[in-house]
N, C-alpha and C. Protein backbone atom coordinates (compact mmCIF):
# COMPACT_ATOMS: atom_id res chain seq x y z
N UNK A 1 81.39 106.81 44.90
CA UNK A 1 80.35 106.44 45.85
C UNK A 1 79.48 105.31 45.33
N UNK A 2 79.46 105.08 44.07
CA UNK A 2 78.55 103.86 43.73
C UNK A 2 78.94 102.75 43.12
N UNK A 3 80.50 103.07 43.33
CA UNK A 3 80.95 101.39 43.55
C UNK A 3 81.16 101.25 44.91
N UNK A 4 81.13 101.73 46.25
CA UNK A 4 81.12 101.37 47.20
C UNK A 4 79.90 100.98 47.85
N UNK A 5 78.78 101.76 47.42
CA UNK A 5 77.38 101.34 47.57
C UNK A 5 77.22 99.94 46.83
N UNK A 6 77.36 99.37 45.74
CA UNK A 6 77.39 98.59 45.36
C UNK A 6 78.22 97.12 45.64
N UNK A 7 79.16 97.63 46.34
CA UNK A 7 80.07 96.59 47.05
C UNK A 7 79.37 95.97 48.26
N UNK A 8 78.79 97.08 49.18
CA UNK A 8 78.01 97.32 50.35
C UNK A 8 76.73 96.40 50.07
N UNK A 9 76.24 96.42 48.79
CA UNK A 9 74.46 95.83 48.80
C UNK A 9 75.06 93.92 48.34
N UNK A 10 76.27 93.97 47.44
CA UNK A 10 76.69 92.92 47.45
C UNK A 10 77.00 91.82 48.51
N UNK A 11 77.08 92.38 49.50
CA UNK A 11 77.99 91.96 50.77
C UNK A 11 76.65 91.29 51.42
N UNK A 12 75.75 92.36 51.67
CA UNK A 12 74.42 92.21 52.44
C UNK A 12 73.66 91.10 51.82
N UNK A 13 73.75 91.46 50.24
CA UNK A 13 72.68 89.91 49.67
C UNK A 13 73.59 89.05 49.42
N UNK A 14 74.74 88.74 50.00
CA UNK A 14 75.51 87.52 49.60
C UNK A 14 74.71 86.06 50.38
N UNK A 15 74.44 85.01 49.28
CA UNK A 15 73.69 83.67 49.91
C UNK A 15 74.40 82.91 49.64
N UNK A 16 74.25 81.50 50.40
CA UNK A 16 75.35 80.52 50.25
C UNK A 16 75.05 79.82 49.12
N UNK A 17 76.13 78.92 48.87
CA UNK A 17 75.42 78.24 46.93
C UNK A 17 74.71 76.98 47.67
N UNK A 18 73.80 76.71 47.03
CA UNK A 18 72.94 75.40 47.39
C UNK A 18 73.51 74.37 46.93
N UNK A 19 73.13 72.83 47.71
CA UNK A 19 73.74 71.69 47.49
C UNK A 19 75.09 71.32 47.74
N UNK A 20 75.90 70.46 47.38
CA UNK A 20 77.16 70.24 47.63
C UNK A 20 78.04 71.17 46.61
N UNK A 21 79.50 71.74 47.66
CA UNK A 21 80.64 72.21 46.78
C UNK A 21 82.10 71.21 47.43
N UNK A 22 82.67 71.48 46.87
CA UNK A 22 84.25 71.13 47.28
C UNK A 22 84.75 72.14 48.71
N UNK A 23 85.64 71.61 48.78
CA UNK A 23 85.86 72.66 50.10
C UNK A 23 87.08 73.52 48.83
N UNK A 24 87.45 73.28 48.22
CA UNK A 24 88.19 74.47 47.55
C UNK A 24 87.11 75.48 47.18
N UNK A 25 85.88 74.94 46.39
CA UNK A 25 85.34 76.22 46.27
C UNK A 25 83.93 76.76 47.36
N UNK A 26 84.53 76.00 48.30
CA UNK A 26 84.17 76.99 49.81
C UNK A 26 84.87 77.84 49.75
N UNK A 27 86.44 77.75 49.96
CA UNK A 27 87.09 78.91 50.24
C UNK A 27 87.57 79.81 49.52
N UNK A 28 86.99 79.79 48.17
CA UNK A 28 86.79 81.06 47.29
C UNK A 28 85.30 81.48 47.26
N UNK A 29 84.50 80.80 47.81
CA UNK A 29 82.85 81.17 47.90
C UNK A 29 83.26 82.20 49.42
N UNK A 30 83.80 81.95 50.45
CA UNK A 30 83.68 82.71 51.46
C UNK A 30 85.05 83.32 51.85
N UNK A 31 84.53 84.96 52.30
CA UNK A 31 85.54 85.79 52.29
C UNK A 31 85.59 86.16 53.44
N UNK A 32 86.76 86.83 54.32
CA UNK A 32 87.14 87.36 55.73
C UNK A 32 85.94 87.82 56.45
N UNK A 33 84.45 88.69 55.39
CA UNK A 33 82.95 88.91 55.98
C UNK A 33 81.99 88.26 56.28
N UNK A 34 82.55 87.20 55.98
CA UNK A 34 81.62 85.57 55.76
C UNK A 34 81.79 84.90 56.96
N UNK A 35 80.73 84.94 57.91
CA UNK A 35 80.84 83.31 58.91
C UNK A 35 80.34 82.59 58.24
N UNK A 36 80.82 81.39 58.32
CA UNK A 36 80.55 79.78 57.65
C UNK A 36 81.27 78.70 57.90
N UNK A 37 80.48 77.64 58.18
CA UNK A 37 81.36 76.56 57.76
C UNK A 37 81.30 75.32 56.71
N UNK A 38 81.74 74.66 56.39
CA UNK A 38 81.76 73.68 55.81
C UNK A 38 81.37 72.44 55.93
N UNK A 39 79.84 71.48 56.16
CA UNK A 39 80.09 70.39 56.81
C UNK A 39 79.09 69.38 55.76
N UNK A 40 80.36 68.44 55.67
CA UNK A 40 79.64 67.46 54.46
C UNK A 40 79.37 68.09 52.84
N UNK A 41 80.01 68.69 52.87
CA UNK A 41 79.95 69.28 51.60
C UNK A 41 78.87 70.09 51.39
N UNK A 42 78.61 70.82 52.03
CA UNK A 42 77.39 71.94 52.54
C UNK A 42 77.62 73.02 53.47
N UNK A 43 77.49 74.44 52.92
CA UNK A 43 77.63 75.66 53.55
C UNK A 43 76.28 75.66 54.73
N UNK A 44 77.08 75.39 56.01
CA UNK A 44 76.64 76.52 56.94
C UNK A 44 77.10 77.70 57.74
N UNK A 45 75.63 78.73 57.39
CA UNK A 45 76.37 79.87 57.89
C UNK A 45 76.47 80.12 59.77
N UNK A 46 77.15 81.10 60.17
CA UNK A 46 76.94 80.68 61.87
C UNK A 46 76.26 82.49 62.08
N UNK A 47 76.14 82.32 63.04
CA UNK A 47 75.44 83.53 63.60
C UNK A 47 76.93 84.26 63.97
N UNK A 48 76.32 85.62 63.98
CA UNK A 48 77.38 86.83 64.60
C UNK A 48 77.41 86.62 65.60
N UNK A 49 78.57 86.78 67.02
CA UNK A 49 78.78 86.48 68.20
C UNK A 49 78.37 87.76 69.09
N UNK A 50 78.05 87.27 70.01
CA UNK A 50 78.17 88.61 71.07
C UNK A 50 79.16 89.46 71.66
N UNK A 51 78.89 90.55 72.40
CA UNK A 51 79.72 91.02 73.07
C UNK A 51 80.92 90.48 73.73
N UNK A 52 79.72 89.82 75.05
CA UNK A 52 80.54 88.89 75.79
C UNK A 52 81.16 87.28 75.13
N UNK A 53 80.27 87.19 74.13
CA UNK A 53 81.17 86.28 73.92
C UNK A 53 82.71 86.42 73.11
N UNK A 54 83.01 87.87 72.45
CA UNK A 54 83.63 88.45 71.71
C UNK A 54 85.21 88.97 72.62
N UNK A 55 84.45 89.25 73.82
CA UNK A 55 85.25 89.69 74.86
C UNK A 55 86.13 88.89 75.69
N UNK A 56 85.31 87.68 75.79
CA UNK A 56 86.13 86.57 76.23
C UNK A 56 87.67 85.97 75.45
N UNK A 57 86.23 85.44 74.09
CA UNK A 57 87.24 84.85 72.72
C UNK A 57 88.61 86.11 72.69
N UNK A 58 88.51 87.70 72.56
CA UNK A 58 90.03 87.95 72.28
C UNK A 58 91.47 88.07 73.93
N UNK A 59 90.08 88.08 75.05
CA UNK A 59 91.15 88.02 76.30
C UNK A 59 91.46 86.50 75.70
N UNK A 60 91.56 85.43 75.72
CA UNK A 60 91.60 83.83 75.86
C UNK A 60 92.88 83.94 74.64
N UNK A 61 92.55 84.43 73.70
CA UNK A 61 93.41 85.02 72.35
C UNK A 61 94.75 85.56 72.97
N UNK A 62 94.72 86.75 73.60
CA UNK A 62 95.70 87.69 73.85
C UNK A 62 96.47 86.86 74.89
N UNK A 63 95.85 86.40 75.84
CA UNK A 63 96.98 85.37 76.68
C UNK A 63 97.06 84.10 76.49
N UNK A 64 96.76 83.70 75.62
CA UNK A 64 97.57 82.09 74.62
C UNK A 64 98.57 82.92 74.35
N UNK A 65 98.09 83.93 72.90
CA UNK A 65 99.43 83.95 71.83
C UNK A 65 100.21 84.37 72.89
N UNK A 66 100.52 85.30 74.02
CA UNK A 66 101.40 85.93 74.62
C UNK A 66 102.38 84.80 74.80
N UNK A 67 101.42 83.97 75.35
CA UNK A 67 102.50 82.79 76.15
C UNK A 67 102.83 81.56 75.25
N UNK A 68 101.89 81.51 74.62
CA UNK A 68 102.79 80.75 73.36
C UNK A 68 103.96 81.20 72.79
N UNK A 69 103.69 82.97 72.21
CA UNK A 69 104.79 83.09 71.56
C UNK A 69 106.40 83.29 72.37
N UNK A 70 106.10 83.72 73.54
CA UNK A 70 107.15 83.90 74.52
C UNK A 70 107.65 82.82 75.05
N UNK A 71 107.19 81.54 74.49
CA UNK A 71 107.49 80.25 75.20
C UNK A 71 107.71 79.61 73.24
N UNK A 72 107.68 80.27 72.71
CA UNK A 72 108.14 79.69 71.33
C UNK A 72 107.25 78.35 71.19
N UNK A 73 106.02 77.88 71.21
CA UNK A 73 105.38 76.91 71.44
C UNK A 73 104.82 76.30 70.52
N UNK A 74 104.31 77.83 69.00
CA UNK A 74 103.60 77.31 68.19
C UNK A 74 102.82 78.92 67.71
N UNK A 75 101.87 78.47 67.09
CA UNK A 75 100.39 79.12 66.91
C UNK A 75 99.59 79.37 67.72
N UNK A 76 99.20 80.37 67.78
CA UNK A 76 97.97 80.31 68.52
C UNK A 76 96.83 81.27 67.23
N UNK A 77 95.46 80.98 66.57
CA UNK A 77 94.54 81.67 65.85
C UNK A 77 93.20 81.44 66.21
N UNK A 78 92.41 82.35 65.50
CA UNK A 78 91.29 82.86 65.99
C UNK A 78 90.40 83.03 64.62
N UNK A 79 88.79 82.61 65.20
CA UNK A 79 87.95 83.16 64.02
C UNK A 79 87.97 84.29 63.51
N UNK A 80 87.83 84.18 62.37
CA UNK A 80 87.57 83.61 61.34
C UNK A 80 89.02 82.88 60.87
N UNK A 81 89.09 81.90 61.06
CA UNK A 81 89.76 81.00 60.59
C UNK A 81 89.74 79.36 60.49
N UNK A 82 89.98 78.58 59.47
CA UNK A 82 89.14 77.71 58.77
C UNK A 82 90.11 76.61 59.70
N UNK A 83 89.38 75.77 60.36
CA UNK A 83 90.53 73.91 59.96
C UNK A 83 89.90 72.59 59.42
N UNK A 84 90.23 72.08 59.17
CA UNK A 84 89.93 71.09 57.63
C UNK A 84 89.92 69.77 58.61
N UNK A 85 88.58 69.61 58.69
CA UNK A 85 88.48 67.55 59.28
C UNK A 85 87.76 66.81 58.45
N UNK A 86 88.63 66.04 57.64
CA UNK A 86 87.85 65.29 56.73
C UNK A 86 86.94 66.28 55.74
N UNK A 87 85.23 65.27 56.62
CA UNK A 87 84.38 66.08 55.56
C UNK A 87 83.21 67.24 56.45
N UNK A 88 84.79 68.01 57.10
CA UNK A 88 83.80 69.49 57.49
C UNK A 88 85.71 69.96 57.24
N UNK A 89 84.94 71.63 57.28
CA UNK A 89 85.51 72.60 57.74
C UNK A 89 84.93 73.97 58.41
N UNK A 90 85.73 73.95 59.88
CA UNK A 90 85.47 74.40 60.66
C UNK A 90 85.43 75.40 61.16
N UNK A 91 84.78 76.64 61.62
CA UNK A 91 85.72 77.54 61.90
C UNK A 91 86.14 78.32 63.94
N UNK A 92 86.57 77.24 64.08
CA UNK A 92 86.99 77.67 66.08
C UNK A 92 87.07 78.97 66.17
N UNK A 93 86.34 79.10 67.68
CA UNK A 93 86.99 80.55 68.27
C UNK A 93 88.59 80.28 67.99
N UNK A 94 89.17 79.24 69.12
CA UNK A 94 90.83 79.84 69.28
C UNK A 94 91.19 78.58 69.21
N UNK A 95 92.20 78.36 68.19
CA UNK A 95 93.00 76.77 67.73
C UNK A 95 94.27 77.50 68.12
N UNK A 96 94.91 75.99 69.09
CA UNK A 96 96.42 76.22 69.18
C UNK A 96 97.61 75.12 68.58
N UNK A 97 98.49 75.75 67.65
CA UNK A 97 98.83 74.45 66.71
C UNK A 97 100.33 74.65 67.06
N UNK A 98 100.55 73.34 67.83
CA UNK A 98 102.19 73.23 68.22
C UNK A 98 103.18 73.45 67.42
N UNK A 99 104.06 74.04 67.76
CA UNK A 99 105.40 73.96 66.70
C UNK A 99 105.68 72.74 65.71
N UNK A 100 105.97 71.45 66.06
CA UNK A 100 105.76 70.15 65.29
C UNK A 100 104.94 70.44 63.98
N UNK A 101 103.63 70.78 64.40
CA UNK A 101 102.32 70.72 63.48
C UNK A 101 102.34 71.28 62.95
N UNK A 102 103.28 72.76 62.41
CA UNK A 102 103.11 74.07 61.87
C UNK A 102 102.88 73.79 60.13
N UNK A 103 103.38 72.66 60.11
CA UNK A 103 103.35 72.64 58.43
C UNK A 103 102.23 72.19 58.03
N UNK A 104 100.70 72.01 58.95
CA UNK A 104 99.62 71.62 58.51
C UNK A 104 98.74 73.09 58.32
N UNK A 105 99.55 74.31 58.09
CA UNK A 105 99.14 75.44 58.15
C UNK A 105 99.41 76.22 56.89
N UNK A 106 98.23 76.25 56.16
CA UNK A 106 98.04 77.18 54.82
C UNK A 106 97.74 78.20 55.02
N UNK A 107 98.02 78.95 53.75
CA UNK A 107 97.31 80.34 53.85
C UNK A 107 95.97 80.66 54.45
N UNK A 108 94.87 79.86 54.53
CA UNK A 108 94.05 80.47 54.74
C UNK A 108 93.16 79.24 56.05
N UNK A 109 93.82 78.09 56.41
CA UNK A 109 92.97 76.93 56.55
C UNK A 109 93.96 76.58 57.77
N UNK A 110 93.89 75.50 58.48
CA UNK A 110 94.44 74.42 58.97
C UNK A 110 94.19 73.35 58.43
N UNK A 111 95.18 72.73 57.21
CA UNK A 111 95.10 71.35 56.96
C UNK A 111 94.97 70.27 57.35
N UNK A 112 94.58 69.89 58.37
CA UNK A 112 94.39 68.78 59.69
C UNK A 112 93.91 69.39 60.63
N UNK A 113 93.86 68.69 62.33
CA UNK A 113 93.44 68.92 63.57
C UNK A 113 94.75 70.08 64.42
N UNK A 114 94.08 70.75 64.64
CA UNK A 114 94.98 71.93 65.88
C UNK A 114 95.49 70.70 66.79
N UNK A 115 96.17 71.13 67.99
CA UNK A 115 96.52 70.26 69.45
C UNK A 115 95.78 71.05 70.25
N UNK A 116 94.88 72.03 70.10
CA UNK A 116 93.67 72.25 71.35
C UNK A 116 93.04 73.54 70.40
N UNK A 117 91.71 73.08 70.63
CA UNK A 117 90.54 73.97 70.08
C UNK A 117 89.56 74.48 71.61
N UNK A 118 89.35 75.75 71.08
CA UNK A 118 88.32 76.41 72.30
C UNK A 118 87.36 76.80 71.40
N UNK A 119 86.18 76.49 71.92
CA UNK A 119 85.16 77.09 71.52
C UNK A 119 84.12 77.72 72.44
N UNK A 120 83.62 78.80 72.02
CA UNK A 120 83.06 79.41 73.09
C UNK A 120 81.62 79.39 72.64
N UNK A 121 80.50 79.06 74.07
CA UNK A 121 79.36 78.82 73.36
C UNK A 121 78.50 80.27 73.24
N UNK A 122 77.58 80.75 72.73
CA UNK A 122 76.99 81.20 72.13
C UNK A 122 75.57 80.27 72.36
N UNK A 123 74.24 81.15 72.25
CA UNK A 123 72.82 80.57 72.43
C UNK A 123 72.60 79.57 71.02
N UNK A 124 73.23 80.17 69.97
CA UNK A 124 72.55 79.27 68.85
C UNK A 124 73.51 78.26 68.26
N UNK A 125 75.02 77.84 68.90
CA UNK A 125 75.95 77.10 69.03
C UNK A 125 76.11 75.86 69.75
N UNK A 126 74.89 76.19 71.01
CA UNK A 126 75.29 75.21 72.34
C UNK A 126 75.19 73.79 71.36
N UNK A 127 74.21 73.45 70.71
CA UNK A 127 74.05 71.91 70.37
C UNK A 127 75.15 71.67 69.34
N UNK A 128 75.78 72.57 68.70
CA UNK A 128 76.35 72.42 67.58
C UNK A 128 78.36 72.02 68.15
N UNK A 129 78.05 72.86 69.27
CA UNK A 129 79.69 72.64 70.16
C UNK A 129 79.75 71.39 70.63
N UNK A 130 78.57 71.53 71.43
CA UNK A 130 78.70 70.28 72.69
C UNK A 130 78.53 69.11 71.84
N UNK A 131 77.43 68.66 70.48
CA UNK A 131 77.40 67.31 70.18
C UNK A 131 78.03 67.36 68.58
N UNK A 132 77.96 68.14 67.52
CA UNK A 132 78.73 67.96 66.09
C UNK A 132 79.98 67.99 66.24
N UNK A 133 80.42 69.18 66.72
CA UNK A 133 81.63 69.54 66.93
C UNK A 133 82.35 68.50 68.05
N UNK A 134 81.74 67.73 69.10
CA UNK A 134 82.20 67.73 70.33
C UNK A 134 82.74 66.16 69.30
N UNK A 135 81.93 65.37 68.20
CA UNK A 135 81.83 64.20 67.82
C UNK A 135 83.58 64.09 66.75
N UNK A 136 83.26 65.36 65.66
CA UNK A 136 84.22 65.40 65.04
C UNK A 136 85.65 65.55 65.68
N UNK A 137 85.63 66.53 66.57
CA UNK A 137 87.07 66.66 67.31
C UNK A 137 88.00 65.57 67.90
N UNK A 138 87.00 64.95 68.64
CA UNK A 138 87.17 63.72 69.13
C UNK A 138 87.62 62.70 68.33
N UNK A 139 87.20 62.34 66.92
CA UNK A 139 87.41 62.05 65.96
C UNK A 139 88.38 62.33 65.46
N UNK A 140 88.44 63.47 65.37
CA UNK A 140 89.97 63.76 64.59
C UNK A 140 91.66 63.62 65.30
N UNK A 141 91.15 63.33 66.55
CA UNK A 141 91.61 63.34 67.96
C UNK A 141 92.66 63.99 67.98
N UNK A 142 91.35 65.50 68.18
CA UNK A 142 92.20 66.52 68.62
C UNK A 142 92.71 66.60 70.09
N UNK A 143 93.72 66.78 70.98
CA UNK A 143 94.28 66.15 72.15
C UNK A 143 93.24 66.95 73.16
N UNK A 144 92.93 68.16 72.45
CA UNK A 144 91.67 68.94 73.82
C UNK A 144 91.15 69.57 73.16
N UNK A 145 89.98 69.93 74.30
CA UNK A 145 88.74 70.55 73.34
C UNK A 145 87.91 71.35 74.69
N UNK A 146 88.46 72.69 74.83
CA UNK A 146 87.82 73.50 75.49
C UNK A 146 86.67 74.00 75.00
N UNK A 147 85.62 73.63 75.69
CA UNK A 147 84.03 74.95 76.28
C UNK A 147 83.92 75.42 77.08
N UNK A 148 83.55 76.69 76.87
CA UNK A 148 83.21 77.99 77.54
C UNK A 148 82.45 78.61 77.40
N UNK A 149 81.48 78.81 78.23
CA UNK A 149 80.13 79.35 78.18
C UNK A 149 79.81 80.63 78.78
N UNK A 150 80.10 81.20 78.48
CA UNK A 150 79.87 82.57 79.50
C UNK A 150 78.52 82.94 80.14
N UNK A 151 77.80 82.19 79.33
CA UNK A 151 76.10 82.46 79.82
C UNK A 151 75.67 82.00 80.97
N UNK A 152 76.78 80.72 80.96
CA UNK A 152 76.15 79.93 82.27
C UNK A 152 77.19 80.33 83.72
N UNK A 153 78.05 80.47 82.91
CA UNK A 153 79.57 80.77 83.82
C UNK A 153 79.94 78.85 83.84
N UNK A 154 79.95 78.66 82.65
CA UNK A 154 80.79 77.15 83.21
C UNK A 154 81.78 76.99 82.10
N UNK A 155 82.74 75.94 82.23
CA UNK A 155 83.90 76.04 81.79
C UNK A 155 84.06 73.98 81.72
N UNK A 156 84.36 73.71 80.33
CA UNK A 156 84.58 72.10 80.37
C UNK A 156 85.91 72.06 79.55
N UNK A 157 86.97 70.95 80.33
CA UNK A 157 87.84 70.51 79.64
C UNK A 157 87.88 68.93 79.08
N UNK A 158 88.32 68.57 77.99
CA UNK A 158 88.43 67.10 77.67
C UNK A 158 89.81 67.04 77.25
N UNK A 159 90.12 66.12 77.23
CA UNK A 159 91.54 65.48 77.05
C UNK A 159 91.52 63.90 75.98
N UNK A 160 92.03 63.38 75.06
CA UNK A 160 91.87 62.12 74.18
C UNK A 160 92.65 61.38 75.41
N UNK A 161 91.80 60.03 75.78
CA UNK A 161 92.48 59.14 76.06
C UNK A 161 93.04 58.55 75.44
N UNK A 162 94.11 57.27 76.11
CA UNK A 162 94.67 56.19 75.02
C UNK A 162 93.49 55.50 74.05
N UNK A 163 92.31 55.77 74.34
CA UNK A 163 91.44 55.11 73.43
C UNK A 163 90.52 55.93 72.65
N UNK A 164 91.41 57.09 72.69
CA UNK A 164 90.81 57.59 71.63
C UNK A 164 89.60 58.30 71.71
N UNK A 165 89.00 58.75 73.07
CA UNK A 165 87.58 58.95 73.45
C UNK A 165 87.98 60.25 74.25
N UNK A 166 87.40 61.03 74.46
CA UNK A 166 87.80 62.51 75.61
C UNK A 166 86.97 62.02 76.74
N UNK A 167 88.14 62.76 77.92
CA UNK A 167 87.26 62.84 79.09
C UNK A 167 87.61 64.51 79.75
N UNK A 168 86.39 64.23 80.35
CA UNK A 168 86.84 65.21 81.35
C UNK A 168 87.42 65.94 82.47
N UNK A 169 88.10 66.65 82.57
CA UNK A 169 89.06 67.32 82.96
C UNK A 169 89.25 68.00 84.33
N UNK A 170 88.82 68.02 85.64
CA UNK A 170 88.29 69.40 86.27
C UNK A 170 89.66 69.89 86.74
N UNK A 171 88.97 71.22 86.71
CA UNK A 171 90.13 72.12 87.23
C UNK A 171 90.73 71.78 88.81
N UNK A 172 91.95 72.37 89.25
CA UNK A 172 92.36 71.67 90.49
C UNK A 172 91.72 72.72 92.26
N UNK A 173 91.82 72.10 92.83
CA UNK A 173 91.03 72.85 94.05
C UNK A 173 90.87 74.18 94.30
N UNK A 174 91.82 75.38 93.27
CA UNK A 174 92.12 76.51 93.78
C UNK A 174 91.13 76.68 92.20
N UNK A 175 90.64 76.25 91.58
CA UNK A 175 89.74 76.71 90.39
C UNK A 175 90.58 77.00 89.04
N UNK A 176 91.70 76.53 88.89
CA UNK A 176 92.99 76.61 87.68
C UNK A 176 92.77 75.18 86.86
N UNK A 177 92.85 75.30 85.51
CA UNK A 177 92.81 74.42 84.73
C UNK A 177 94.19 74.53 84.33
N UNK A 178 94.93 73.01 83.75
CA UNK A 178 96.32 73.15 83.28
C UNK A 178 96.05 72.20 82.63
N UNK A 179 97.06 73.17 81.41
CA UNK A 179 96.79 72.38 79.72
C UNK A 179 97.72 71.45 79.74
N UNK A 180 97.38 70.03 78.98
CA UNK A 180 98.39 69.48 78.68
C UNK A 180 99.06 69.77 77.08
N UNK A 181 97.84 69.71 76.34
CA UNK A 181 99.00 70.47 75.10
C UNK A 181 99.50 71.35 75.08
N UNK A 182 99.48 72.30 75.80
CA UNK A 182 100.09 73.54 75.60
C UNK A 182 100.42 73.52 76.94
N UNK A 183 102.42 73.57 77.23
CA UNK A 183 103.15 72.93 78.44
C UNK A 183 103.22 74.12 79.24
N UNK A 184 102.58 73.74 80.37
CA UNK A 184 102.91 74.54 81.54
C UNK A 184 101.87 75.91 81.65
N UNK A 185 100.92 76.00 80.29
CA UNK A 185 99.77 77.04 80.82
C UNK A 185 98.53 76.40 81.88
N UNK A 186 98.31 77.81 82.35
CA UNK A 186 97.25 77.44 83.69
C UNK A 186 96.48 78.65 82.94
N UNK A 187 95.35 78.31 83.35
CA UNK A 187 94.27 79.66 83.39
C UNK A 187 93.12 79.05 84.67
N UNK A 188 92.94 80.21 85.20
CA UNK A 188 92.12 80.34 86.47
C UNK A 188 90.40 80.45 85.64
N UNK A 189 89.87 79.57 86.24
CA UNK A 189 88.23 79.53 85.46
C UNK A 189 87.38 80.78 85.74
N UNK A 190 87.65 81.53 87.07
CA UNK A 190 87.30 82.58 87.34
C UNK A 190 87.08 84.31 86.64
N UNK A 191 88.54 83.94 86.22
CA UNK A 191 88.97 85.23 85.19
C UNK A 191 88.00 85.08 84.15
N UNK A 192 87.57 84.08 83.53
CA UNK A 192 86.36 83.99 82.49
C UNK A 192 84.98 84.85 82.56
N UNK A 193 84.69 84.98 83.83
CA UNK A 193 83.37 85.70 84.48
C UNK A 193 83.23 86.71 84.81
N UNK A 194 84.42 87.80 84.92
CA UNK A 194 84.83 88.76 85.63
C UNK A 194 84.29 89.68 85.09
N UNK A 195 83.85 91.07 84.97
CA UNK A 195 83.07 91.93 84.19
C UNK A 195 83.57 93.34 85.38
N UNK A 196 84.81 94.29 84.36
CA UNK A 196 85.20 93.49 83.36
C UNK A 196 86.27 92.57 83.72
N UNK A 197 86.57 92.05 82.30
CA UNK A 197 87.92 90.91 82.85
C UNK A 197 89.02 90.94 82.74
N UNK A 198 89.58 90.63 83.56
CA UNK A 198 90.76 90.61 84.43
C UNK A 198 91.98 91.36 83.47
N UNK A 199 92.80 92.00 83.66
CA UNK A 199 94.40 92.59 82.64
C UNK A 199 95.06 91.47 82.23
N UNK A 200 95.06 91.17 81.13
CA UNK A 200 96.13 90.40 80.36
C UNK A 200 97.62 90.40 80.82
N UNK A 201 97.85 91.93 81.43
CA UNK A 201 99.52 91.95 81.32
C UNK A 201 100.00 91.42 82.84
N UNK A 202 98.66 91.68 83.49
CA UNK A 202 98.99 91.38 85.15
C UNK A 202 98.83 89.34 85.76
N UNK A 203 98.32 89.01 84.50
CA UNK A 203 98.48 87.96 84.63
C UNK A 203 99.49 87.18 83.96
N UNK A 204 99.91 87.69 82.76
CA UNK A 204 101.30 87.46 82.70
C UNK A 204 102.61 87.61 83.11
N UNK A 205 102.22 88.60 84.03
CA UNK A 205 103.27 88.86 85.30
C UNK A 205 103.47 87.78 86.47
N UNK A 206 102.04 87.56 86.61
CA UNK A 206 101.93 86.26 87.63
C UNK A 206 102.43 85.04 87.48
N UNK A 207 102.10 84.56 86.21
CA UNK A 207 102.88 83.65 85.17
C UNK A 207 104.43 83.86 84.82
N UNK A 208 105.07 84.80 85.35
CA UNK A 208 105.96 85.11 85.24
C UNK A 208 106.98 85.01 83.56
N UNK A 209 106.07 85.63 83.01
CA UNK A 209 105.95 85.79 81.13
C UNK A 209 106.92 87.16 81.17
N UNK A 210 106.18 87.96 81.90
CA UNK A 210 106.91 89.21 81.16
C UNK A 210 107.31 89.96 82.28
């Protein structure tokens, strides 16, 4: 009992190291209990997520990987998990990394840019999605870059133009967004709001997955 108590008080007073580290020893400074990221050679930590935002992030999870993996497409992962741009590292709700790309995938990281990142906003995230994150991605030119807000009920897609800049995306008249990196998925913007939301398996039926 008092090495588990002691593991327990460790965990709770764990602080980030001050000043600049390497991103190698980021990722022996932070462990699977650790939100953080990496930016500029400086630990920041992120806040714990909510419910709803928790609820969203693993439905959005459960029907990527389904249809990724049933369509042999690639990756599909989820926070806590790290990807490496330059001089941040990141950690996305849900990165989807094409078959092609698979070898930019370490044990513990994404060595480069995913082919579509979602991030879901959160109250103490909004500035950090929409303008750090929204700057680097773009940058790294990642091909899309989903937000999702559950707070507001809104939903933004971007896409890299030939020049290298994202635009935006809207969904088509019936309220369905369709990915271009990832071939031939649709998701309905609606299902995002639903409380609760919508069956995973019944929409992969619709999709005609399974």
């Amino acid at each position: 009992m008092k090495v588990v108590s002691s593991e327990l008080n460790e965990m709770a007073t764990k602080t980030s190291p001050k000043g600049k580290i390497s991103y190698e020893e980021f990722l022996n400074w932070c462990d699977e209990d650790t939100r953080a990221e990496w930016v500029d050679g400086e630990v920041s930590m992120v806040s714990p997520a909510s419910k709803r935002h928790q609820n969203v992030s693993l439905f959005l999870s459960y029907l990527l990987h389904s249809y990724v993996v049933s369509k042999n497409l690639g990756e599909i992962l989820q926070s806590p998990f790290q990807m490496k741009l330059g001089l941040s590292g990141r950690e996305p709700d849900i990165l989807f990394v094409a078959s092609a790309h698979l070898d930019r995938l370490k044990d513990t990281y994404l060595d480069g840019p995913a082919d579509t990142v979602i991030e879901i906003i959160s109250r103490e995230s909004r500035n950090r999605d929409w303008e750090d994150k929204f700057i680097e991605y773009e940058s790294a030119e990642i091909p899309e870059y989903w937000i999702i807000d559950p707070v507001t009920e809104q939903a933004e897609f971007f896409r890299l133009g030939a020049d290298n800049h994202y635009y935006s995306v809207a969904p088509d008249v019936e309220g369905c967004y369709y990915s271009e990196a990832i071939p031939d998925f649709w998701v309905k913007i609606s299902w995002l709001w639903e409380d609760p939301l919508p069956s995973v398996l019944l929409i992969l039926r619709e999709m005609d997955i399974i």
